[in-house]
PDB file of N, CA and C in Angstrom:
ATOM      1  N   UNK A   1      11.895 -17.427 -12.373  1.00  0.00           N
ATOM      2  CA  UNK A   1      11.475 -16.128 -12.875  1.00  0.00           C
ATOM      3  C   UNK A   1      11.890 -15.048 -11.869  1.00  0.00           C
ATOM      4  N   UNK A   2      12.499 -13.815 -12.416  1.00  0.00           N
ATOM      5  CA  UNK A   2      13.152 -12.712 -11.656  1.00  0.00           C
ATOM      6  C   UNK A   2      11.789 -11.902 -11.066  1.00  0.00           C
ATOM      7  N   UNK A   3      12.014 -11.638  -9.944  1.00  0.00           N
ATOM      8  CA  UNK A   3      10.593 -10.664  -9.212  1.00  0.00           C
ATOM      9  C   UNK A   3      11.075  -8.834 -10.086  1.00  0.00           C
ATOM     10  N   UNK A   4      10.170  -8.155 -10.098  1.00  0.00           N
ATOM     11  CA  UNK A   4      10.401  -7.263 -10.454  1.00  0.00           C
ATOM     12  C   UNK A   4      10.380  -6.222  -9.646  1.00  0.00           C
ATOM     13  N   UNK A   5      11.224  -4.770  -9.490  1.00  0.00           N
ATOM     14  CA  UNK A   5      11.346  -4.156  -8.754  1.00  0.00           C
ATOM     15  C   UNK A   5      10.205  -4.061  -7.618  1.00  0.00           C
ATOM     16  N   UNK A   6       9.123  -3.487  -8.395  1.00  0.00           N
ATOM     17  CA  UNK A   6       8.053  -3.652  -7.208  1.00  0.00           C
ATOM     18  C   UNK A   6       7.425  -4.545  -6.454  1.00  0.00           C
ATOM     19  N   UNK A   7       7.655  -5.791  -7.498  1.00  0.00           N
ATOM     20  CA  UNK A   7       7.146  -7.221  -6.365  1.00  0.00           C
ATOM     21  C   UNK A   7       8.134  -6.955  -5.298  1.00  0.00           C
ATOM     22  N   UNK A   8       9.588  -6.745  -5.092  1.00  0.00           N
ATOM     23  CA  UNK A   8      10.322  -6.809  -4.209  1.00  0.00           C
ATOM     24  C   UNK A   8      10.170  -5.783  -3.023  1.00  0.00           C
ATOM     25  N   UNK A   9       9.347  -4.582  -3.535  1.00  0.00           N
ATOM     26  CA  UNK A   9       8.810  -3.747  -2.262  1.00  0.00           C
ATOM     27  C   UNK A   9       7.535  -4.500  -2.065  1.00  0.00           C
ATOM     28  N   UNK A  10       7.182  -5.021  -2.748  1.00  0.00           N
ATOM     29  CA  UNK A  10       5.814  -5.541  -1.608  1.00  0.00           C
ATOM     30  C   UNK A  10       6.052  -6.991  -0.506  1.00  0.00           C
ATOM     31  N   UNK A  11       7.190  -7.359  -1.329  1.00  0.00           N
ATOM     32  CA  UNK A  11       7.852  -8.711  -0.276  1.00  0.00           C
ATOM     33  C   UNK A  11       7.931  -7.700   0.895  1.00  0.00           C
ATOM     34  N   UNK A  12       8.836  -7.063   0.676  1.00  0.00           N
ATOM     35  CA  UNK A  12       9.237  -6.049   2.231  1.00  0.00           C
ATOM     36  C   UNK A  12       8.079  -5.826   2.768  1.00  0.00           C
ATOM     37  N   UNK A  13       6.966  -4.834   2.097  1.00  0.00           N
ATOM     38  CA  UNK A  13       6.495  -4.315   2.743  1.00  0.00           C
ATOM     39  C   UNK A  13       5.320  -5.549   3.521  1.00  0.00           C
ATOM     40  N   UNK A  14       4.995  -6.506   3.049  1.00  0.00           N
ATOM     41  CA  UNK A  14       4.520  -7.416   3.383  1.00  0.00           C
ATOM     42  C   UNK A  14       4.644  -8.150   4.663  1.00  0.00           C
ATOM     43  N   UNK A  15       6.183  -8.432   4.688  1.00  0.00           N
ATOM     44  CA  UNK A  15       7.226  -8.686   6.317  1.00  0.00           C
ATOM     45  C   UNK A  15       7.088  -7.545   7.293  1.00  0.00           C
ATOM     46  N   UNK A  16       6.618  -6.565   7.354  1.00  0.00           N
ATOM     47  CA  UNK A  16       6.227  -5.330   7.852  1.00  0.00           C
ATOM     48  C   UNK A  16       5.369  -5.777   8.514  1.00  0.00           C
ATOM     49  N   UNK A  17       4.610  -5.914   7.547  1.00  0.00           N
ATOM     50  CA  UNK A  17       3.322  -5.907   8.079  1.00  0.00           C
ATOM     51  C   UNK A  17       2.532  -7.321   8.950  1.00  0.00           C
ATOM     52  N   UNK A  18       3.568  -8.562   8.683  1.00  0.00           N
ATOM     53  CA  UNK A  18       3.249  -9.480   9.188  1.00  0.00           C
ATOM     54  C   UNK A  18       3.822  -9.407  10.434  1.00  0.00           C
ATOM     55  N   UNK A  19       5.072  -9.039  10.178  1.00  0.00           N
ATOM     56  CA  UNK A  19       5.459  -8.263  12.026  1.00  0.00           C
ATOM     57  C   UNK A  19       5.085  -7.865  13.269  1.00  0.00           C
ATOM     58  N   UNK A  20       4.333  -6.922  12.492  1.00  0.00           N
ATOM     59  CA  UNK A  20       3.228  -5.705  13.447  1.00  0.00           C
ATOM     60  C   UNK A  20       1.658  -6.863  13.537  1.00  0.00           C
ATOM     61  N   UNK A  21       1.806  -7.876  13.098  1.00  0.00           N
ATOM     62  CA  UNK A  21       0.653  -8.909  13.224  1.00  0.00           C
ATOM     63  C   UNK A  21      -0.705  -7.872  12.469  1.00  0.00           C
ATOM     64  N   UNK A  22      -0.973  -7.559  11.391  1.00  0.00           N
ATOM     65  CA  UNK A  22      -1.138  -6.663  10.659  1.00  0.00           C
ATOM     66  C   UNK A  22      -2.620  -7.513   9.766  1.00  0.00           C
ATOM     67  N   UNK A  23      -3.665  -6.996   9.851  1.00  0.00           N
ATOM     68  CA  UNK A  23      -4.596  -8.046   8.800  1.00  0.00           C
ATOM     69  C   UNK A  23      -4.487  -7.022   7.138  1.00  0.00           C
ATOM     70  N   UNK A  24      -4.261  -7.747   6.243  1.00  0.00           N
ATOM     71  CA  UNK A  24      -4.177  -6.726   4.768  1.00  0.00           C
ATOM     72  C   UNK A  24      -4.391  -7.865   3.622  1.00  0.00           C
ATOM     73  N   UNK A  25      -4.806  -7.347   2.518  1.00  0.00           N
ATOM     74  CA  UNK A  25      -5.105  -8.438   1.317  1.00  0.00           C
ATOM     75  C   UNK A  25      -4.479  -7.699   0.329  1.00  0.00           C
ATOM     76  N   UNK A  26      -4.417  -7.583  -1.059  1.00  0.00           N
ATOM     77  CA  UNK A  26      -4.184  -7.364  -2.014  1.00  0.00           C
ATOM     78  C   UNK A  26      -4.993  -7.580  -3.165  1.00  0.00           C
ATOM     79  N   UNK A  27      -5.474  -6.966  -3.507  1.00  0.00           N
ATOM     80  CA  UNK A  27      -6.467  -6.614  -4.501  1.00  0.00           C
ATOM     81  C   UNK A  27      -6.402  -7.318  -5.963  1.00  0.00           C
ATOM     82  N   UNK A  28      -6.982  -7.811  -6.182  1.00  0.00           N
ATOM     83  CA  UNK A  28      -6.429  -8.567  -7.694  1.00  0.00           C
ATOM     84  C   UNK A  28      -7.666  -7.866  -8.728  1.00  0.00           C
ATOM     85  N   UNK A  29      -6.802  -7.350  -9.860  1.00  0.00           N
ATOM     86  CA  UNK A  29      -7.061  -6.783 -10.861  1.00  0.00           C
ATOM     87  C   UNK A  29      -7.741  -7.076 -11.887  1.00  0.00           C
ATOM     88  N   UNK A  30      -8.609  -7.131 -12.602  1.00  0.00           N
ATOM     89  CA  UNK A  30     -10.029  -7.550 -13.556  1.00  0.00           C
ATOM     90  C   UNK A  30     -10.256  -6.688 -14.270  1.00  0.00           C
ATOM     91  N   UNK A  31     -11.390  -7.531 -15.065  1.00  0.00           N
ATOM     92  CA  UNK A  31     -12.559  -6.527 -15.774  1.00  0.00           C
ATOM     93  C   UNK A  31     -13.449  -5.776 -14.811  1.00  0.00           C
ATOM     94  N   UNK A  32     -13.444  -7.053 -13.997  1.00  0.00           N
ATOM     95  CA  UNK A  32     -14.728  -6.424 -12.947  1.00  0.00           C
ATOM     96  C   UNK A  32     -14.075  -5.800 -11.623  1.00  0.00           C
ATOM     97  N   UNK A  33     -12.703  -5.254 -11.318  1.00  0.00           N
ATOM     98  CA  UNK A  33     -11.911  -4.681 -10.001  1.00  0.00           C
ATOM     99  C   UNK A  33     -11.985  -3.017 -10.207  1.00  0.00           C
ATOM    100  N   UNK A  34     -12.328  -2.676  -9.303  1.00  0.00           N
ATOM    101  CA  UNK A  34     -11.910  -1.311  -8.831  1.00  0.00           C
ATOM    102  C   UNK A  34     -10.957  -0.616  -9.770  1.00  0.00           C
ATOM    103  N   UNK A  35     -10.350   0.179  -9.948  1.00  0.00           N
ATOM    104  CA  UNK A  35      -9.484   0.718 -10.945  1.00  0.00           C
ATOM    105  C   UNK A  35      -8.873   1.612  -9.832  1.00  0.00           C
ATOM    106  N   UNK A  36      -7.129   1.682  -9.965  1.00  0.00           N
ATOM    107  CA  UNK A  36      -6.582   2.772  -8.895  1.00  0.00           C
ATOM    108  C   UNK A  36      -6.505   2.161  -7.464  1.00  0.00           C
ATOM    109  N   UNK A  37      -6.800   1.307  -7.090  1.00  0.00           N
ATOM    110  CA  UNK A  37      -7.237   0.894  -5.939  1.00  0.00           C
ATOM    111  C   UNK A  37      -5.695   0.838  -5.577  1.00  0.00           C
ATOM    112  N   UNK A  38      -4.990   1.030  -3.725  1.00  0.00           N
ATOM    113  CA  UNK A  38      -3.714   0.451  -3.656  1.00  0.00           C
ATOM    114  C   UNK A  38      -3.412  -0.563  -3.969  1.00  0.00           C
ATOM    115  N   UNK A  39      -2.253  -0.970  -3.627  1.00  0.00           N
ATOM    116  CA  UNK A  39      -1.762  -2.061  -4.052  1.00  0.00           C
ATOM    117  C   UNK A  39      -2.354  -3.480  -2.530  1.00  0.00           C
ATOM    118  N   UNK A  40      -1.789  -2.802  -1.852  1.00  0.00           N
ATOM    119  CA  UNK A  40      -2.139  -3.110  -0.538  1.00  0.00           C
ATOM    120  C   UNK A  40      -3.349  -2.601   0.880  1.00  0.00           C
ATOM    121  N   UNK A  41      -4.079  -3.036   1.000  1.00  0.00           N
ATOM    122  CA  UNK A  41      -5.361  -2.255   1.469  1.00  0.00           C
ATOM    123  C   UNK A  41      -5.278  -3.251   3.029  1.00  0.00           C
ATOM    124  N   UNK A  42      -5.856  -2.561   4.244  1.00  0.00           N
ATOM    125  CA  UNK A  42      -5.678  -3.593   5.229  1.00  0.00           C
ATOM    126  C   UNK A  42      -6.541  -2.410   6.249  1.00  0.00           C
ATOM    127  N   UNK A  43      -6.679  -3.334   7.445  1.00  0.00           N
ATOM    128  CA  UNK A  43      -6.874  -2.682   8.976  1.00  0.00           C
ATOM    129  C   UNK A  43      -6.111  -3.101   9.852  1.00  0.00           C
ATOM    130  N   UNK A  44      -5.445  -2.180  11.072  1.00  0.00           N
ATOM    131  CA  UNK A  44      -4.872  -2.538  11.536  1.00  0.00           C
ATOM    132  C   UNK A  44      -5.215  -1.990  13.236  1.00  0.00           C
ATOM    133  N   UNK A  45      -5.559  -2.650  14.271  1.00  0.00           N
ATOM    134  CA  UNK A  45      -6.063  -2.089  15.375  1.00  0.00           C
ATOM    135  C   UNK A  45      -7.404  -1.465  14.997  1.00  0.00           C
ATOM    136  N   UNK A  46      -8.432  -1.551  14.074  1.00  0.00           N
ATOM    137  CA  UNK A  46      -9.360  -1.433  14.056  1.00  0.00           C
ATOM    138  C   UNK A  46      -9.399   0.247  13.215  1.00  0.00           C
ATOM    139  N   UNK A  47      -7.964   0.364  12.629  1.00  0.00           N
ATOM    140  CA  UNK A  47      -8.128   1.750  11.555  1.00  0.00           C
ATOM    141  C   UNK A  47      -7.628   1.019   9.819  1.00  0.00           C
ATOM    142  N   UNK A  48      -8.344   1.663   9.235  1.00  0.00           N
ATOM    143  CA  UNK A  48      -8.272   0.958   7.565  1.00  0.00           C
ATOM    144  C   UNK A  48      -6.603   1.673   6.987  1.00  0.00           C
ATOM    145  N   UNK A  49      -6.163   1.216   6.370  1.00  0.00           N
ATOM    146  CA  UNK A  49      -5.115   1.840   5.836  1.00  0.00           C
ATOM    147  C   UNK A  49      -4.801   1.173   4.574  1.00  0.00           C
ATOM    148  N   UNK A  50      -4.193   1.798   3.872  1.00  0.00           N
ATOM    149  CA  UNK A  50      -3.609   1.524   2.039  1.00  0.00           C
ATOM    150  C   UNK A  50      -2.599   1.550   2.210  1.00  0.00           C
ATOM    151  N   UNK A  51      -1.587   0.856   1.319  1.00  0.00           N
ATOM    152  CA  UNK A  51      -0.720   1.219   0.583  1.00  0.00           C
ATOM    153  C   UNK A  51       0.048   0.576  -0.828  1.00  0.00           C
ATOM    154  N   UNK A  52       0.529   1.949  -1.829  1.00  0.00           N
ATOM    155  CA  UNK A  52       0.931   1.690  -2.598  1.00  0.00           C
ATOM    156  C   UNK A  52       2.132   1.853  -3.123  1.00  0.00           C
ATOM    157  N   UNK A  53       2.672   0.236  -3.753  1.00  0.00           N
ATOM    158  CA  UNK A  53       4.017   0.507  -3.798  1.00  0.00           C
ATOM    159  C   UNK A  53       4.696   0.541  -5.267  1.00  0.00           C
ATOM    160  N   UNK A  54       5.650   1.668  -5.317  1.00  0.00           N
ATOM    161  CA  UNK A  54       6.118   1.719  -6.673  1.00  0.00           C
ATOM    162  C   UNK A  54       7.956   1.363  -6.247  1.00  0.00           C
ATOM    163  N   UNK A  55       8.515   1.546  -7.350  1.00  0.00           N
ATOM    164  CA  UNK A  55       9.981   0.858  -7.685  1.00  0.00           C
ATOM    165  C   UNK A  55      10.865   2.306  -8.197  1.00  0.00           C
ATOM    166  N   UNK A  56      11.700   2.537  -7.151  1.00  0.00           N
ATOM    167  CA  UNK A  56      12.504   3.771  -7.919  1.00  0.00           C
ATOM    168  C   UNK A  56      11.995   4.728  -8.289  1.00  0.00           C
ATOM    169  N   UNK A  57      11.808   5.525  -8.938  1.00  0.00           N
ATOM    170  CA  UNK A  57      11.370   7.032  -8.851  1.00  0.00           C
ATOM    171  C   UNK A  57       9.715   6.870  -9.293  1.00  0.00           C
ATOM    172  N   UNK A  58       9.232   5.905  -9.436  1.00  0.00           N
ATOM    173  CA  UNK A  58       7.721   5.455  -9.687  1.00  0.00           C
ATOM    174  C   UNK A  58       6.928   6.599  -9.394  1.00  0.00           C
ATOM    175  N   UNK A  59       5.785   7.001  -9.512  1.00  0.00           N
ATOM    176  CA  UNK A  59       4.806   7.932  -9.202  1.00  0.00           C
ATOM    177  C   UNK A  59       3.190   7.456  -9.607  1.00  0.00           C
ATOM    178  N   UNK A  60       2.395   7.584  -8.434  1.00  0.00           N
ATOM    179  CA  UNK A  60       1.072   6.826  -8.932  1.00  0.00           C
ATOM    180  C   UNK A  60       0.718   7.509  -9.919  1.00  0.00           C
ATOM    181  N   UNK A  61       0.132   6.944 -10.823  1.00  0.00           N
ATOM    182  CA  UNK A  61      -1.042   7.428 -11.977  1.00  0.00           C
ATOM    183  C   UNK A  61      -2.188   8.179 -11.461  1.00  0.00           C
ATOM    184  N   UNK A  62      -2.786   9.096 -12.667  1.00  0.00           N
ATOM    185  CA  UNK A  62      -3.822  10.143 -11.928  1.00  0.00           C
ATOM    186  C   UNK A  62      -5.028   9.196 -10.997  1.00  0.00           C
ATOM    187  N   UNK A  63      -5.313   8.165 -11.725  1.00  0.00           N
ATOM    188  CA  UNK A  63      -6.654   7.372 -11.485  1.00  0.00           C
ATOM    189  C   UNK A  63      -5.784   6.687  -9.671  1.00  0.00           C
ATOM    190  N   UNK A  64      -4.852   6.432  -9.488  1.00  0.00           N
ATOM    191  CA  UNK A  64      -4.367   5.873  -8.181  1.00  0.00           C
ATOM    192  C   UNK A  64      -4.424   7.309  -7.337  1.00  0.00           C
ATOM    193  N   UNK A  65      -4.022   8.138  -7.710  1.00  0.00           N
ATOM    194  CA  UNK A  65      -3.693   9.819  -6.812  1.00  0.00           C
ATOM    195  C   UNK A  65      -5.141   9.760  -6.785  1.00  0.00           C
ATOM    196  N   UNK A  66      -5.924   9.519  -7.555  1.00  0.00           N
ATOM    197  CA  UNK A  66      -7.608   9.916  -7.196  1.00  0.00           C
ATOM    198  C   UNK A  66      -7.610   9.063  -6.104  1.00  0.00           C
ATOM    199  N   UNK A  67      -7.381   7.804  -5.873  1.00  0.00           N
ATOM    200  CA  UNK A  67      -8.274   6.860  -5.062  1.00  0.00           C
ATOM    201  C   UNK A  67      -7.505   7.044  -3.695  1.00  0.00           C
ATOM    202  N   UNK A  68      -5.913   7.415  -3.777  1.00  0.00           N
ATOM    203  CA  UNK A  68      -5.450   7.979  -2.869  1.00  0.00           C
ATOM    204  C   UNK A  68      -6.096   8.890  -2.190  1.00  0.00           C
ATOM    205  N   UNK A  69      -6.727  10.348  -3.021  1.00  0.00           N
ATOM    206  CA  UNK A  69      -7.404  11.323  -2.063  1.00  0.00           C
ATOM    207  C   UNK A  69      -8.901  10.774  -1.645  1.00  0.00           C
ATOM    208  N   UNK A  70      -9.125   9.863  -2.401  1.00  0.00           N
ATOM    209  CA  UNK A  70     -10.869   9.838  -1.805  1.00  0.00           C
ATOM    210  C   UNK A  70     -10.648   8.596  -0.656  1.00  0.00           C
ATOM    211  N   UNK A  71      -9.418   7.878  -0.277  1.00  0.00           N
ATOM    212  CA  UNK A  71      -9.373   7.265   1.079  1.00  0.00           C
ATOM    213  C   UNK A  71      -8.998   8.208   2.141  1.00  0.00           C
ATOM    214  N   UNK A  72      -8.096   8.986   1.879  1.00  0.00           N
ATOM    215  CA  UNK A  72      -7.768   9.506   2.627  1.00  0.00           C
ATOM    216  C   UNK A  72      -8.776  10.519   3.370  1.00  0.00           C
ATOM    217  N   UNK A  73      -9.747  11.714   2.424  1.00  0.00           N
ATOM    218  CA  UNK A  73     -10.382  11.947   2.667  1.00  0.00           C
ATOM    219  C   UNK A  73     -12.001  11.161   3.607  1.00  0.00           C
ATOM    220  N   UNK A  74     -11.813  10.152   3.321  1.00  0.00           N
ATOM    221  CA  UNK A  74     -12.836   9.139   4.254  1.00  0.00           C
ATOM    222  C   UNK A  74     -12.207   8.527   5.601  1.00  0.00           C
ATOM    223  N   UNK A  75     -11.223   9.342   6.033  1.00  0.00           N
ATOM    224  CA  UNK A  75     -10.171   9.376   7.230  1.00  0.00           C
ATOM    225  C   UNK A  75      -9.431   8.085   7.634  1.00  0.00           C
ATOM    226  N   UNK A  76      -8.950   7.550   5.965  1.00  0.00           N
ATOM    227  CA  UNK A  76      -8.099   6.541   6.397  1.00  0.00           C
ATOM    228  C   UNK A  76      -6.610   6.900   6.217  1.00  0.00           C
ATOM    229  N   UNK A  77      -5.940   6.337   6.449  1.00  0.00           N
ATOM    230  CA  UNK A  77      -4.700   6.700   5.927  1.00  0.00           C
ATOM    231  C   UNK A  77      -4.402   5.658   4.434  1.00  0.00           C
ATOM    232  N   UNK A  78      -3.025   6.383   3.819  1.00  0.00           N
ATOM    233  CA  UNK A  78      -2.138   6.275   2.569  1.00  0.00           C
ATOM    234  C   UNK A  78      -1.341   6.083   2.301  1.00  0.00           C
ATOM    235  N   UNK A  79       0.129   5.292   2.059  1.00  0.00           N
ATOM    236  CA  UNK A  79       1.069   6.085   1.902  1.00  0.00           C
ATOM    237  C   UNK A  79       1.514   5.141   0.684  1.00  0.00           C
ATOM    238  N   UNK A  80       2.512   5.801   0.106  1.00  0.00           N
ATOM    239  CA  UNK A  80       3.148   5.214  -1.054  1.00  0.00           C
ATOM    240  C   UNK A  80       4.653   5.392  -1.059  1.00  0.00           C
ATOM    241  N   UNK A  81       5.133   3.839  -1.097  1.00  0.00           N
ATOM    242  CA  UNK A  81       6.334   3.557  -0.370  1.00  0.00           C
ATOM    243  C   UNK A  81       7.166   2.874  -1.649  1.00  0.00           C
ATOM    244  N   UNK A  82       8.220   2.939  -1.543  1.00  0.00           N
ATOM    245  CA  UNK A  82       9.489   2.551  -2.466  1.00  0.00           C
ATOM    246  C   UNK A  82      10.597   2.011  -1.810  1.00  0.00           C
ATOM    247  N   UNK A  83      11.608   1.404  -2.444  1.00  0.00           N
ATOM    248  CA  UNK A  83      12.497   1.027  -1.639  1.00  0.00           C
ATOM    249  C   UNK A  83      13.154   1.988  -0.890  1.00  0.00           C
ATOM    250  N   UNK A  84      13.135   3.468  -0.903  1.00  0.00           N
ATOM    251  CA  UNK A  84      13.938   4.548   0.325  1.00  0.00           C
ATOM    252  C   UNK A  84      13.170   4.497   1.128  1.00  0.00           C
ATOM    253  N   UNK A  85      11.773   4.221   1.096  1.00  0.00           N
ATOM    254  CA  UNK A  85      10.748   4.763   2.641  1.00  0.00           C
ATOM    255  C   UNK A  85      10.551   3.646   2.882  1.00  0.00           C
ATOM    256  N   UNK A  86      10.987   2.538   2.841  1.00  0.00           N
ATOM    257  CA  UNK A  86       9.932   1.410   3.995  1.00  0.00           C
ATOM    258  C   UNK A  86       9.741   1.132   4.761  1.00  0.00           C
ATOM    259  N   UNK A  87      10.806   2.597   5.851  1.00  0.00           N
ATOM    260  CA  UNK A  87      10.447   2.637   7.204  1.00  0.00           C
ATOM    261  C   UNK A  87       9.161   3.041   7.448  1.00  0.00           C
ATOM    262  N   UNK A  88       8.508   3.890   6.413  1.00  0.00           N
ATOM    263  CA  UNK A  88       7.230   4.454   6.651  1.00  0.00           C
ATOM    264  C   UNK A  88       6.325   3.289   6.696  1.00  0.00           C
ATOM    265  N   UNK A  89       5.999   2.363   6.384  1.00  0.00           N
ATOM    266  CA  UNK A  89       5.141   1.003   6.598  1.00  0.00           C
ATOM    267  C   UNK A  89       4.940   1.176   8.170  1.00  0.00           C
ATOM    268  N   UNK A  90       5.974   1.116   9.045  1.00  0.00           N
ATOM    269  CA  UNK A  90       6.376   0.741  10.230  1.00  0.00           C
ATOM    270  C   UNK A  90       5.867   1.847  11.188  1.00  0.00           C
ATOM    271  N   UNK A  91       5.981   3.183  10.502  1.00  0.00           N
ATOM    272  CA  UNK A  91       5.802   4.337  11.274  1.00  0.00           C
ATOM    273  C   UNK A  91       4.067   4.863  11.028  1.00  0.00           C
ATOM    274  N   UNK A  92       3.167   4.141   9.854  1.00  0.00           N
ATOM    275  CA  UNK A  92       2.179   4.095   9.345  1.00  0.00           C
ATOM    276  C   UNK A  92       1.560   3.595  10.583  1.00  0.00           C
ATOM    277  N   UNK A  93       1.501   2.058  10.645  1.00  0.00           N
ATOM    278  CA  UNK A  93       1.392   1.181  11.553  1.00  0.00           C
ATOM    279  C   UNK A  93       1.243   1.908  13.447  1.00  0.00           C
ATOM    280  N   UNK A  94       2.743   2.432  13.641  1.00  0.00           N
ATOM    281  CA  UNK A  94       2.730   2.670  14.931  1.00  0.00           C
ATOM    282  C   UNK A  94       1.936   4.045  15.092  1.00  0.00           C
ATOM    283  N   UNK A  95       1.314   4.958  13.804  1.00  0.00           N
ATOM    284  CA  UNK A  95       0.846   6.442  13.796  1.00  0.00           C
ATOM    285  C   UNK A  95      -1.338   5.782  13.820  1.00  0.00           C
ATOM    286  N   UNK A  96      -1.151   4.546  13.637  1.00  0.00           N
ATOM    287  CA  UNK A  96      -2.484   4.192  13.892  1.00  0.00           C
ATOM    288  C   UNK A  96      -3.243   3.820  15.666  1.00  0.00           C
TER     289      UNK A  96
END
């Protein structure tokens, strides 16, 4: 079975993060899950961080841009990465 664009940014972004020796889970989706939640949620050095990844010109949905501002606003960081930014994983990481 072919991975689909975005499984293939989260392979990446995943190797990132196992790199930087990085603790993160991934959220699995339900009746009973969070709604909007990133894709990728983690701590790293003892600061919380998200991220969500889309495929090519992707753009989160309103309900993800919500959950985006209400982490961020609770002073974690965000970012939402595609295959052009996945240096930002790296620069996320070293800005913690």
């Amino acid at each position: 079975m072919a991975m689909t664009p975005e499984a293939k940014v989260k392979v990446k972004v995943k190797k990132t993060l196992d790199a930087h020796g990085a603790y993160y889970f991934m959220p699995i989706g339900g009746p009973y899950a969070a709604r909007g939640v990133p894709d990728i949620v983690g701590s790293y050095k003892g600061k919380f961080y998200a991220i969500e990844c889309k495929a090519g010109n992707g753009k989160p949905t309103m309900l993800q841009e919500r959950e985006i501002r209400r982490i961020n606003e609770s002073g974690a960081r965000v970012i939402v990465v595609n295959e052009d930014n996945l240096d930002d994983v790296a620069k996320l990481l070293e800005s913690l």
